[in-house]
C-alpha atoms as a PDB file:
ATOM      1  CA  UNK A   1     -13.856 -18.292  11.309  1.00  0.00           C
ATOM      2  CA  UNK A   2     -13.492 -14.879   8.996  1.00  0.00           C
ATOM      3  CA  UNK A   3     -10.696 -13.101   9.357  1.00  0.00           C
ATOM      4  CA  UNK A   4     -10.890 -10.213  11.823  1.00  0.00           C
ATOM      5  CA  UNK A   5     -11.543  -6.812   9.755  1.00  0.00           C
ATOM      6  CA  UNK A   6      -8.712  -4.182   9.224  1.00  0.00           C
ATOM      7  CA  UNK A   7      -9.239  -0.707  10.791  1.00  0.00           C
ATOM      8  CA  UNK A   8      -9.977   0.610   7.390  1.00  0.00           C
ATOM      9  CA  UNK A   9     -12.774  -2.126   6.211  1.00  0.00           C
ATOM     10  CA  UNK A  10     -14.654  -1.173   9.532  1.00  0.00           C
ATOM     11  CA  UNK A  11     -14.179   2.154   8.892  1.00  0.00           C
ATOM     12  CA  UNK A  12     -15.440   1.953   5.141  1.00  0.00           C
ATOM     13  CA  UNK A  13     -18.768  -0.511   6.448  1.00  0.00           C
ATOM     14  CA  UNK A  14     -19.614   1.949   9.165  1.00  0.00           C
ATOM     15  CA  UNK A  15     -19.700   4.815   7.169  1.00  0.00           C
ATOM     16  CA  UNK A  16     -21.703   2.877   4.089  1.00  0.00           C
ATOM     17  CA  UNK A  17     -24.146   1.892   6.638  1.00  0.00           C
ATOM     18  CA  UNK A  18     -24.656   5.627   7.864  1.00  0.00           C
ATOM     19  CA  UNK A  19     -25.217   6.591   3.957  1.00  0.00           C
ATOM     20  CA  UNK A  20     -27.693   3.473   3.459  1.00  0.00           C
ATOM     21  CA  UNK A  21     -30.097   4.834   6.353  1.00  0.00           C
ATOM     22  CA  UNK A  22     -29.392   8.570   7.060  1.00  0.00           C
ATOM     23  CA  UNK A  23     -27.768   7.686  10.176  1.00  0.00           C
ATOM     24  CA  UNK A  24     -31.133   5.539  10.954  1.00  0.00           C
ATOM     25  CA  UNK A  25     -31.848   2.407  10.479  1.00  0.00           C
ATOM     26  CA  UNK A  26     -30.200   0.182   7.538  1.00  0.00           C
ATOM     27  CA  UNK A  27     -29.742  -3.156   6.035  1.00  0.00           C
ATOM     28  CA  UNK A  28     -26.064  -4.229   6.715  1.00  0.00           C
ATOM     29  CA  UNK A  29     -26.316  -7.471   4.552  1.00  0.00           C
ATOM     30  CA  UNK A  30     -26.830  -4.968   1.472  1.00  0.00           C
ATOM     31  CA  UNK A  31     -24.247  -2.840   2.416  1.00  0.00           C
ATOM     32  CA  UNK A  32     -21.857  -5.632   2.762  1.00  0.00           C
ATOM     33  CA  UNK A  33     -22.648  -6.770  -0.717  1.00  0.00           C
ATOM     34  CA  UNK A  34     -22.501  -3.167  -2.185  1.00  0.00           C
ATOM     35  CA  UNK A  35     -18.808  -3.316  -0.112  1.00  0.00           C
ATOM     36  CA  UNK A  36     -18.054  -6.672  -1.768  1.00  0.00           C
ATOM     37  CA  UNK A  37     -18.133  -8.524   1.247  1.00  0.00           C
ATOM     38  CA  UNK A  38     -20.363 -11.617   1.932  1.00  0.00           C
ATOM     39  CA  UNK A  39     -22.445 -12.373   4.183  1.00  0.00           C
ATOM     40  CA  UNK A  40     -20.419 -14.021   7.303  1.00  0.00           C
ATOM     41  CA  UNK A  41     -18.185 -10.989   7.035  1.00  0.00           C
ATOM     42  CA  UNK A  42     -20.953  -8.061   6.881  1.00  0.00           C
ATOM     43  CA  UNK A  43     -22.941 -10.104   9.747  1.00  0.00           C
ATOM     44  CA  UNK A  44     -19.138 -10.552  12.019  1.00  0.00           C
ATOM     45  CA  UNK A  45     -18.595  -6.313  11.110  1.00  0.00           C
ATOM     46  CA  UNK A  46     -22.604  -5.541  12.644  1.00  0.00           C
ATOM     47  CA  UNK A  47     -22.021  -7.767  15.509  1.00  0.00           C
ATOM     48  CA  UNK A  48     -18.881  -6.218  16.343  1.00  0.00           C
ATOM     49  CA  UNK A  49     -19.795  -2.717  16.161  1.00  0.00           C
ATOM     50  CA  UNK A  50     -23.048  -3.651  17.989  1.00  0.00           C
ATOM     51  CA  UNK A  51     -20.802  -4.989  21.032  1.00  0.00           C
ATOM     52  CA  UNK A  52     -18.688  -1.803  21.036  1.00  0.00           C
ATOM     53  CA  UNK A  53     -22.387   0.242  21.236  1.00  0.00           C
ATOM     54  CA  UNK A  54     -22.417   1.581  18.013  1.00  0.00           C
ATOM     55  CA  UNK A  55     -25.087  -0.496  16.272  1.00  0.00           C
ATOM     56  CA  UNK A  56     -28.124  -2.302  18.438  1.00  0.00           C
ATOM     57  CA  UNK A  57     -31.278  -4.213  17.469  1.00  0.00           C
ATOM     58  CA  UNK A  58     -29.451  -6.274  14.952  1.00  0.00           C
ATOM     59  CA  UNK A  59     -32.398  -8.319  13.108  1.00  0.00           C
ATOM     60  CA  UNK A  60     -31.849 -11.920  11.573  1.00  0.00           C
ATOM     61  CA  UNK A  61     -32.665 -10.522   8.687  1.00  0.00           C
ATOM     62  CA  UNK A  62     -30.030  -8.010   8.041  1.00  0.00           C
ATOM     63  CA  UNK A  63     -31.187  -4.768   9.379  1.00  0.00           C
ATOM     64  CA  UNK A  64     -30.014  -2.598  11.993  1.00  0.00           C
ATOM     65  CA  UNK A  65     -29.925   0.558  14.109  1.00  0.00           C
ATOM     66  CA  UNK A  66     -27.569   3.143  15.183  1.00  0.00           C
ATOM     67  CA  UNK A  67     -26.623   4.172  18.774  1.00  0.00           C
ATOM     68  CA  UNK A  68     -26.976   7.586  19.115  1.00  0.00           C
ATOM     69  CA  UNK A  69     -22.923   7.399  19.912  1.00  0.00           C
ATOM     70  CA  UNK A  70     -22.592   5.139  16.756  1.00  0.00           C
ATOM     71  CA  UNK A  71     -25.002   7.509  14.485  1.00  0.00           C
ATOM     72  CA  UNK A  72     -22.796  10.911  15.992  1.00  0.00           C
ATOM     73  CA  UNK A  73     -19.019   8.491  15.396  1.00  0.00           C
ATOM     74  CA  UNK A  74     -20.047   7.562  11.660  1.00  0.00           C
ATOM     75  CA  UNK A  75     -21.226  10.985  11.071  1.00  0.00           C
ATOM     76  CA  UNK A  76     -17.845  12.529  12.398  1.00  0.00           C
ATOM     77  CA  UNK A  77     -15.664   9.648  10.214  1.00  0.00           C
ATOM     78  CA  UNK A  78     -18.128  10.486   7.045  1.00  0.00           C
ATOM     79  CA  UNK A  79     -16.544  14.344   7.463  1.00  0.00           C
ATOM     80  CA  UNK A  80     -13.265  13.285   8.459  1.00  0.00           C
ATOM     81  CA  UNK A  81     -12.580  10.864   6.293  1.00  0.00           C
ATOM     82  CA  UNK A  82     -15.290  11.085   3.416  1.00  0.00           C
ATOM     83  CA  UNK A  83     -12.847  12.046   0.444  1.00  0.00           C
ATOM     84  CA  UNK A  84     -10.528   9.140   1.315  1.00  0.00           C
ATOM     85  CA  UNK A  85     -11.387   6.770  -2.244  1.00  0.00           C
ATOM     86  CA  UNK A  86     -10.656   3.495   0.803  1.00  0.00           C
ATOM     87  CA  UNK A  87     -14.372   4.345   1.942  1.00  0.00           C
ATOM     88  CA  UNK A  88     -15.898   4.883  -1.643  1.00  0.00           C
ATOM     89  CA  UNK A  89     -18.110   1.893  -2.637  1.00  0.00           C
ATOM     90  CA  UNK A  90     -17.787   0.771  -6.141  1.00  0.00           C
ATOM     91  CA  UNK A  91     -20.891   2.366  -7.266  1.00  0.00           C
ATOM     92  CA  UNK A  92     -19.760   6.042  -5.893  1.00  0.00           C
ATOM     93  CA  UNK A  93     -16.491   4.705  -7.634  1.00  0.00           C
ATOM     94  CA  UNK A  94     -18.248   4.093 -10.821  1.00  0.00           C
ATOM     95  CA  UNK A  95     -19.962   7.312 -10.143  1.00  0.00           C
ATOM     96  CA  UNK A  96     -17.479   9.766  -9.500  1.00  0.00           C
ATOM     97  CA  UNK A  97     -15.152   7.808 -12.311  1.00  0.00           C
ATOM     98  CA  UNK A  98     -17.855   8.621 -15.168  1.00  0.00           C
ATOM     99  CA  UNK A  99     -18.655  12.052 -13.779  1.00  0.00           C
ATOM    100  CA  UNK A 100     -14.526  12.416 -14.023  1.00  0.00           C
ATOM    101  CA  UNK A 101     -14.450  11.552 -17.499  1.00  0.00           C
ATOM    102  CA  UNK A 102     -16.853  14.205 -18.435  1.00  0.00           C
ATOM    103  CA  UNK A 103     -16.181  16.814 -16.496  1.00  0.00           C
ATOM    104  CA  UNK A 104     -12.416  16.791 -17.369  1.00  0.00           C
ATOM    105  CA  UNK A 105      -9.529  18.324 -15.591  1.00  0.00           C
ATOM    106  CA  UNK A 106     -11.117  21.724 -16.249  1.00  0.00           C
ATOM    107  CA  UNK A 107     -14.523  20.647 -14.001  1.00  0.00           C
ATOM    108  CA  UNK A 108     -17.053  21.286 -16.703  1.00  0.00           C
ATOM    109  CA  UNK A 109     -20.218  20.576 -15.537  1.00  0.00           C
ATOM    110  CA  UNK A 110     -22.069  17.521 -16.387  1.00  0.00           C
ATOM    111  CA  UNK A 111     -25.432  16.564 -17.102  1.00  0.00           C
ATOM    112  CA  UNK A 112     -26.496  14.015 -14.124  1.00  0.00           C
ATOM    113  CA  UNK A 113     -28.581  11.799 -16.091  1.00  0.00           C
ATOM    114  CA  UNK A 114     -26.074  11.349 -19.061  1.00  0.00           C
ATOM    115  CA  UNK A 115     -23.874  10.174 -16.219  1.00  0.00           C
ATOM    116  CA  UNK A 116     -26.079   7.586 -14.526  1.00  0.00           C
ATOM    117  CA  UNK A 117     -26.734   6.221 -18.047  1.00  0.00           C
ATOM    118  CA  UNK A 118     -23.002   6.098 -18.682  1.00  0.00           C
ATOM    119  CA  UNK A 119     -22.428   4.338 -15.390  1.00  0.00           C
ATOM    120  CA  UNK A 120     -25.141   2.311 -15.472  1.00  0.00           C
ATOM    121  CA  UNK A 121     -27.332   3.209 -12.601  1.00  0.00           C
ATOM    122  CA  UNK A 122     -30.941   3.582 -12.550  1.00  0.00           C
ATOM    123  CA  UNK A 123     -31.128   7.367 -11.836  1.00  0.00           C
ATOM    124  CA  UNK A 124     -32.690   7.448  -8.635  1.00  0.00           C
ATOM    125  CA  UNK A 125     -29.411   5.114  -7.577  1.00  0.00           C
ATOM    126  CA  UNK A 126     -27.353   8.020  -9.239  1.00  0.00           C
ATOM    127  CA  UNK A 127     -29.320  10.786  -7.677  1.00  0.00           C
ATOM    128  CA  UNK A 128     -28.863   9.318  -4.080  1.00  0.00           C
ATOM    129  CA  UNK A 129     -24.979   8.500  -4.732  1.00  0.00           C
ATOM    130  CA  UNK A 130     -24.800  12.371  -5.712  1.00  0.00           C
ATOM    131  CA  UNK A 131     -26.582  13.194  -2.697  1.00  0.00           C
ATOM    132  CA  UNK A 132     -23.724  10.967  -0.859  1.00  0.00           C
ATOM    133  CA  UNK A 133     -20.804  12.283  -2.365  1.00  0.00           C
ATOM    134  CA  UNK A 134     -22.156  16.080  -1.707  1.00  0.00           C
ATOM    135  CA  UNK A 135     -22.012  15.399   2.108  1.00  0.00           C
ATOM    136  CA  UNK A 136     -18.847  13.550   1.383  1.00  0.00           C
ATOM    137  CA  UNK A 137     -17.478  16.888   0.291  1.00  0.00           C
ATOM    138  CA  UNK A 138     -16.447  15.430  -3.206  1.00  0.00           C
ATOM    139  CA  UNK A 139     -19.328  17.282  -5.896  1.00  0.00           C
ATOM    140  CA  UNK A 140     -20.638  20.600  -5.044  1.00  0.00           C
ATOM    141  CA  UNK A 141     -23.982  21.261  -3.533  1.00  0.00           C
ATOM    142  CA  UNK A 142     -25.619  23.127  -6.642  1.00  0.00           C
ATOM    143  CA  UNK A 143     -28.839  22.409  -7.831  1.00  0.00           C
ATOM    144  CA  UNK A 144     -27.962  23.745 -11.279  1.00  0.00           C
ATOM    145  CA  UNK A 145     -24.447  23.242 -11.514  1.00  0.00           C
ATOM    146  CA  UNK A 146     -22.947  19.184 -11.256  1.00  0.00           C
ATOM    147  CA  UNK A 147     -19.501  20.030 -10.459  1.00  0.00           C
ATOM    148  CA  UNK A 148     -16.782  18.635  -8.643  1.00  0.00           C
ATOM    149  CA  UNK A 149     -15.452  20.731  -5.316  1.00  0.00           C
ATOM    150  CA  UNK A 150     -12.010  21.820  -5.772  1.00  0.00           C
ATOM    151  CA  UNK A 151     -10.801  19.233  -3.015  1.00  0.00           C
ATOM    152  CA  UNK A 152     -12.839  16.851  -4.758  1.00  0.00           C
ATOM    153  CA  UNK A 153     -11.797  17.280  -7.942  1.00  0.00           C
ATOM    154  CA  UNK A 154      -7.794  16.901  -6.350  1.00  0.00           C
ATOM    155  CA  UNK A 155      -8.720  13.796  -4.703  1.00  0.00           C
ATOM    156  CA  UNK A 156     -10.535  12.240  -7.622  1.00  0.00           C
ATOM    157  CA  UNK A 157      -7.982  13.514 -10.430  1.00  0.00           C
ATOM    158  CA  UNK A 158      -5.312  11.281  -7.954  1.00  0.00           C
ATOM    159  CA  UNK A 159      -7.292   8.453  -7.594  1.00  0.00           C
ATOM    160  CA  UNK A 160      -7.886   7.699 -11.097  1.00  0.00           C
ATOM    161  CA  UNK A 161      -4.269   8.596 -12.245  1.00  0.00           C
ATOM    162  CA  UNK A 162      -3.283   5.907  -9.642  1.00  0.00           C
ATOM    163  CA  UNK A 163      -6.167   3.742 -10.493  1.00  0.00           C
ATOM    164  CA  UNK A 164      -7.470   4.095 -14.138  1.00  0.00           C
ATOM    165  CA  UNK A 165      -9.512   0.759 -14.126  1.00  0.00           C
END
């Protein structure tokens, strides 16, 4: 029998699953796996949050559905909590980490595709992990302009000081 999940591994699956679907539908297996989890833990996680009513129609095959309660909860954790590097997967991780190293302490902006090549994400993966990290509060929303927010940039700056691997 897994081990029962901390507060904060919930927390970080619920609010991956919100980014993998829009607050829609999603596939919790691959979020699990993009989590590092495997599958008896990611399929334990759905079938919990499904008995507390945030998730329903839980498929065999890895997919599932938000509550409208669940879908309005993640959505309120993703602002609350969104900047907190605990509920970054490892590719916003590698994301944000390259986009760090270019953009410097000073927040120069940076050239999006240089930094999916530099990561190593297909840039469509990069573009949506952008997206992600926008509503997360962490880059700024300009089309022109890749840029970190100046809370973002704070958080970030931290996290990698602590953590430069």
């Amino acid at each position: 029998m897994p081990t029962p999940p901390t507060p904060q591994r919930e927390e970080q699956f619920l609010v991956a699953c919100f980014e993998d679907g829009g607050g829609q539908g999603f596939d919790y297996r691959a979020v699990g796996e993009r989590l590092g989890m495997g599958t008896a833990e990611s399929d334990a996680l759905a079938r919990a949050l499904a008995s507390r009513g945030v998730f329903q129609a839980l498929s065999p095959s890895g997919e599932g559905v938000f509550t409208p309660d669940g879908r309005a909860a993640a959505r309120d954790l993703l602002k609350a909590k969104g900047k907190d590097p605990s509920l970054w997967t490892n590719e916003q991780r590698a994301y944000l980490k390259t986009a760090f190293q270019t953009a410097g302490p000073d927040n120069r902006p940076y050239n999006g595709g240089a930094i999916a090549k530099a990561a190593n994400l297909p840039t469509a993966k990069a573009d949506s992990l952008r997206t992600q990290l926008i509503q997360r509060g962490i880059l700024a929303d300009s089309r022109q302009m890749r840029t970190f927010t100046p809370e973002g940039l704070a958080v970030v700056r931290d996290h990698f000081a602590k953590n430069p691997a």
